[in-house]
C-alpha atoms as a PDB file:
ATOM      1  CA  UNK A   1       0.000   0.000   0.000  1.00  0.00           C
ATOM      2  CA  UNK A   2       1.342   3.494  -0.563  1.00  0.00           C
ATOM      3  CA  UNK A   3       2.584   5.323   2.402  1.00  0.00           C
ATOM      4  CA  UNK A   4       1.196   8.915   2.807  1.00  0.00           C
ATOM      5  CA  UNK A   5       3.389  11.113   0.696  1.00  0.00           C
ATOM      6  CA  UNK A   6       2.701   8.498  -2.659  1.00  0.00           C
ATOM      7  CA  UNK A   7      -1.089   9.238  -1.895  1.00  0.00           C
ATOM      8  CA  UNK A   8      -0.598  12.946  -1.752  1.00  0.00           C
ATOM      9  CA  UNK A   9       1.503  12.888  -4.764  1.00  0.00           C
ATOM     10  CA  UNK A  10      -1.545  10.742  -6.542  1.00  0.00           C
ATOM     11  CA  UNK A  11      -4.294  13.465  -5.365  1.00  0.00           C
ATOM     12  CA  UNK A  12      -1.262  16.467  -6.538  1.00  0.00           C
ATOM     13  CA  UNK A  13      -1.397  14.473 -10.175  1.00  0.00           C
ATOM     14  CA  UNK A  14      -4.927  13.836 -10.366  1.00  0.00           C
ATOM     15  CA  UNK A  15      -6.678  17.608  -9.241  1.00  0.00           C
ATOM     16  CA  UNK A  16      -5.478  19.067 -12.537  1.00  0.00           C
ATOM     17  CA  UNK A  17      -6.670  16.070 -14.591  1.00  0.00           C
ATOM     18  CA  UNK A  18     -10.118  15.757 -12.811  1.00  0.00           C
ATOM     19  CA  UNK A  19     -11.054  19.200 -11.105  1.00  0.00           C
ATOM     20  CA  UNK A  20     -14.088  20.757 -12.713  1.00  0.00           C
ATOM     21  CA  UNK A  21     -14.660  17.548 -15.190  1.00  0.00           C
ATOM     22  CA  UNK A  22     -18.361  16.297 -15.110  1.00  0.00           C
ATOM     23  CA  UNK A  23     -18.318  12.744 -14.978  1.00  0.00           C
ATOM     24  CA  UNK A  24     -19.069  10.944 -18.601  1.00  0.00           C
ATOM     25  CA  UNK A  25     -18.916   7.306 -17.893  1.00  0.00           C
ATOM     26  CA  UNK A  26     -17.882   5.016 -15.172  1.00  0.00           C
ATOM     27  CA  UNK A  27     -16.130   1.478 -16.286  1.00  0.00           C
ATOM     28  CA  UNK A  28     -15.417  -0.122 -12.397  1.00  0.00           C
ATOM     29  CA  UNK A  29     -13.791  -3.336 -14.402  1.00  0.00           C
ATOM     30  CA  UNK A  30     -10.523  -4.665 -14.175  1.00  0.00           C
ATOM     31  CA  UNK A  31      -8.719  -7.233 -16.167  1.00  0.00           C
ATOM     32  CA  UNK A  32      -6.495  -8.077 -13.393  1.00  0.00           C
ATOM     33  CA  UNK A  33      -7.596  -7.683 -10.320  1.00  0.00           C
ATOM     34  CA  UNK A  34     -11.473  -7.549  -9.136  1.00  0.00           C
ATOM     35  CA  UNK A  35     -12.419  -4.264  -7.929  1.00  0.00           C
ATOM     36  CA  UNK A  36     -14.722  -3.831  -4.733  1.00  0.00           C
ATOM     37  CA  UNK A  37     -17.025  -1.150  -5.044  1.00  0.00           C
ATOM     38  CA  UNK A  38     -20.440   0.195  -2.638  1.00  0.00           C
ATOM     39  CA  UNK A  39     -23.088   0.834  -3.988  1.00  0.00           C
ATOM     40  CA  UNK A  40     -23.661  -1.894  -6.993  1.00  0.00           C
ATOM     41  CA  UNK A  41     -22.163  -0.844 -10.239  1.00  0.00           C
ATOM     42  CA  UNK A  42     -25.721   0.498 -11.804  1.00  0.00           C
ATOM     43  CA  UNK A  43     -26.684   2.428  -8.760  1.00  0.00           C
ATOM     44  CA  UNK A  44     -23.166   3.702  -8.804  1.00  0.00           C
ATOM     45  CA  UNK A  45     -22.577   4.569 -12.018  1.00  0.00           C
ATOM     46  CA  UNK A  46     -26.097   6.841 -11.968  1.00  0.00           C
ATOM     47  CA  UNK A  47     -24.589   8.704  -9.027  1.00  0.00           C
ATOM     48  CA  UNK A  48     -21.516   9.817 -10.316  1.00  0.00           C
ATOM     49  CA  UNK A  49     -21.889  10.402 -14.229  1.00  0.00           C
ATOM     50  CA  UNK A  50     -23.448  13.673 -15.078  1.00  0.00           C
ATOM     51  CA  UNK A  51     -21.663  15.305 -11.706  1.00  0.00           C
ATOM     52  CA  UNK A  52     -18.618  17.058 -11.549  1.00  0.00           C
ATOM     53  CA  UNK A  53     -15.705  16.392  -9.669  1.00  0.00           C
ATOM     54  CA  UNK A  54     -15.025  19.586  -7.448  1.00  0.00           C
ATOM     55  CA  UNK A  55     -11.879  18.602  -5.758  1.00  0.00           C
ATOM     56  CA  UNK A  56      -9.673  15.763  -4.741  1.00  0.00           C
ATOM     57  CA  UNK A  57      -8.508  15.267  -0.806  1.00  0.00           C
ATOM     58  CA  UNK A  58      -6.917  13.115   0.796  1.00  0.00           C
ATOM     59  CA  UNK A  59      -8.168  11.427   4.009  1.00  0.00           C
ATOM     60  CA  UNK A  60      -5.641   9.270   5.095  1.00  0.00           C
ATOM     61  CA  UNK A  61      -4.179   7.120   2.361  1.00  0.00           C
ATOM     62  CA  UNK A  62      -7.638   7.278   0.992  1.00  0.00           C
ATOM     63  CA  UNK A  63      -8.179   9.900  -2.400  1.00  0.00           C
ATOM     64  CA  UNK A  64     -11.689  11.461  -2.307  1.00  0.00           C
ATOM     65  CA  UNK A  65     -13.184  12.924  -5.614  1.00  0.00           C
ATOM     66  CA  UNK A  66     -15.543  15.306  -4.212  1.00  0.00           C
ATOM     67  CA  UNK A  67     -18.459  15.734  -6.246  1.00  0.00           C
ATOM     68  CA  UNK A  68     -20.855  18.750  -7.041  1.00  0.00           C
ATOM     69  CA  UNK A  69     -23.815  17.224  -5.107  1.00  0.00           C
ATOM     70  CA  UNK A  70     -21.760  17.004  -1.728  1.00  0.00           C
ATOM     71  CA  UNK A  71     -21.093  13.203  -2.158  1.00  0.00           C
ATOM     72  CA  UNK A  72     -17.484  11.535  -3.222  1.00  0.00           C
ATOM     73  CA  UNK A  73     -16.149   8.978  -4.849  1.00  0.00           C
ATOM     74  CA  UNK A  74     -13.298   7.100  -2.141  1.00  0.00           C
ATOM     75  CA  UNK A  75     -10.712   5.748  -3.740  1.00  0.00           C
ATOM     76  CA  UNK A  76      -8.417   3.322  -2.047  1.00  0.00           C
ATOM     77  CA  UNK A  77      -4.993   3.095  -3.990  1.00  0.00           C
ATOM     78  CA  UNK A  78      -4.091  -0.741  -2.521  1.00  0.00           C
ATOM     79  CA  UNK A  79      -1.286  -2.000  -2.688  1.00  0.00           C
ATOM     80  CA  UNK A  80      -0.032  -0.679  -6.755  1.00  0.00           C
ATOM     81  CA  UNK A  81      -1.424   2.910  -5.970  1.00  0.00           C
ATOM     82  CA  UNK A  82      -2.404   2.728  -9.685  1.00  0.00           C
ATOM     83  CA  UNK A  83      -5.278   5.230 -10.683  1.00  0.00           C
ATOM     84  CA  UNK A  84      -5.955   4.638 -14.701  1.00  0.00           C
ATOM     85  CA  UNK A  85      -8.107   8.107 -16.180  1.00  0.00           C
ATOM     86  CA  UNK A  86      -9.371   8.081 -19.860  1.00  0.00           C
ATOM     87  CA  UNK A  87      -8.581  11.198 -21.866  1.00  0.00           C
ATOM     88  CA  UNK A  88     -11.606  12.495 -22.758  1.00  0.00           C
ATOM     89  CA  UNK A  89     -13.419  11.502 -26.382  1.00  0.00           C
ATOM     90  CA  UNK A  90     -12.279  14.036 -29.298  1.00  0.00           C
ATOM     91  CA  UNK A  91     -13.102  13.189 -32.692  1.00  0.00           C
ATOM     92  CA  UNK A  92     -10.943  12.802 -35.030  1.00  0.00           C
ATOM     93  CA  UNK A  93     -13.111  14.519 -37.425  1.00  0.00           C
ATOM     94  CA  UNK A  94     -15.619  17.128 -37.920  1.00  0.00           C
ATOM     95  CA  UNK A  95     -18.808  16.441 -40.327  1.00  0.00           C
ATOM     96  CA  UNK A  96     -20.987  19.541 -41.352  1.00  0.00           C
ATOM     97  CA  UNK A  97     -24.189  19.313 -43.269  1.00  0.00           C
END
């Protein structure tokens, strides 16, 4: 598990990447390892997409993702302290009728 300065270095990396984005999708899969997660994926993944993330704290070596609607998403880094963020969809072309 990372100690506290890795997790503070993980919330340091991810506020720019993640402050102020509203939440598109939510994929909690994992080809590796299984991935525990509260509520149940389809409750889950109506709270969080359409919200934005606010902020990211750290509580311990926990990262929170505070959201616009007072709630968070905790994220426990385990023991790789591997977070894994999407870049955001841009096409690759523009059509115009």
């Amino acid at each position: 598990m990372p100690e506290l300065p890795e997790v503070e270095t993980m919330r340091r990396g991810i506020l720019p990447l993640v402050g102020g984005v509203i939440v598109e999708a939510f994929c909690p899969t994992s080809h590796h390892h299984p991935i525990k997660y509260s509520p149940p994926a389809d409750r889950l993944f109506a709270m969080l997409v359409g919200r934005r993330i606010t902020t990211v704290e750290r509580c311990g070596k926990r990262l929170l993702l505070r959201l616009d609607d007072e709630r968070a998403l905790v994220i426990e880094p385990r023991m790789t302290g591997r977070v894994m963020l999407d870049p955001p969809q841009i096409p690759s072309h523009v059509r115009l009728v």
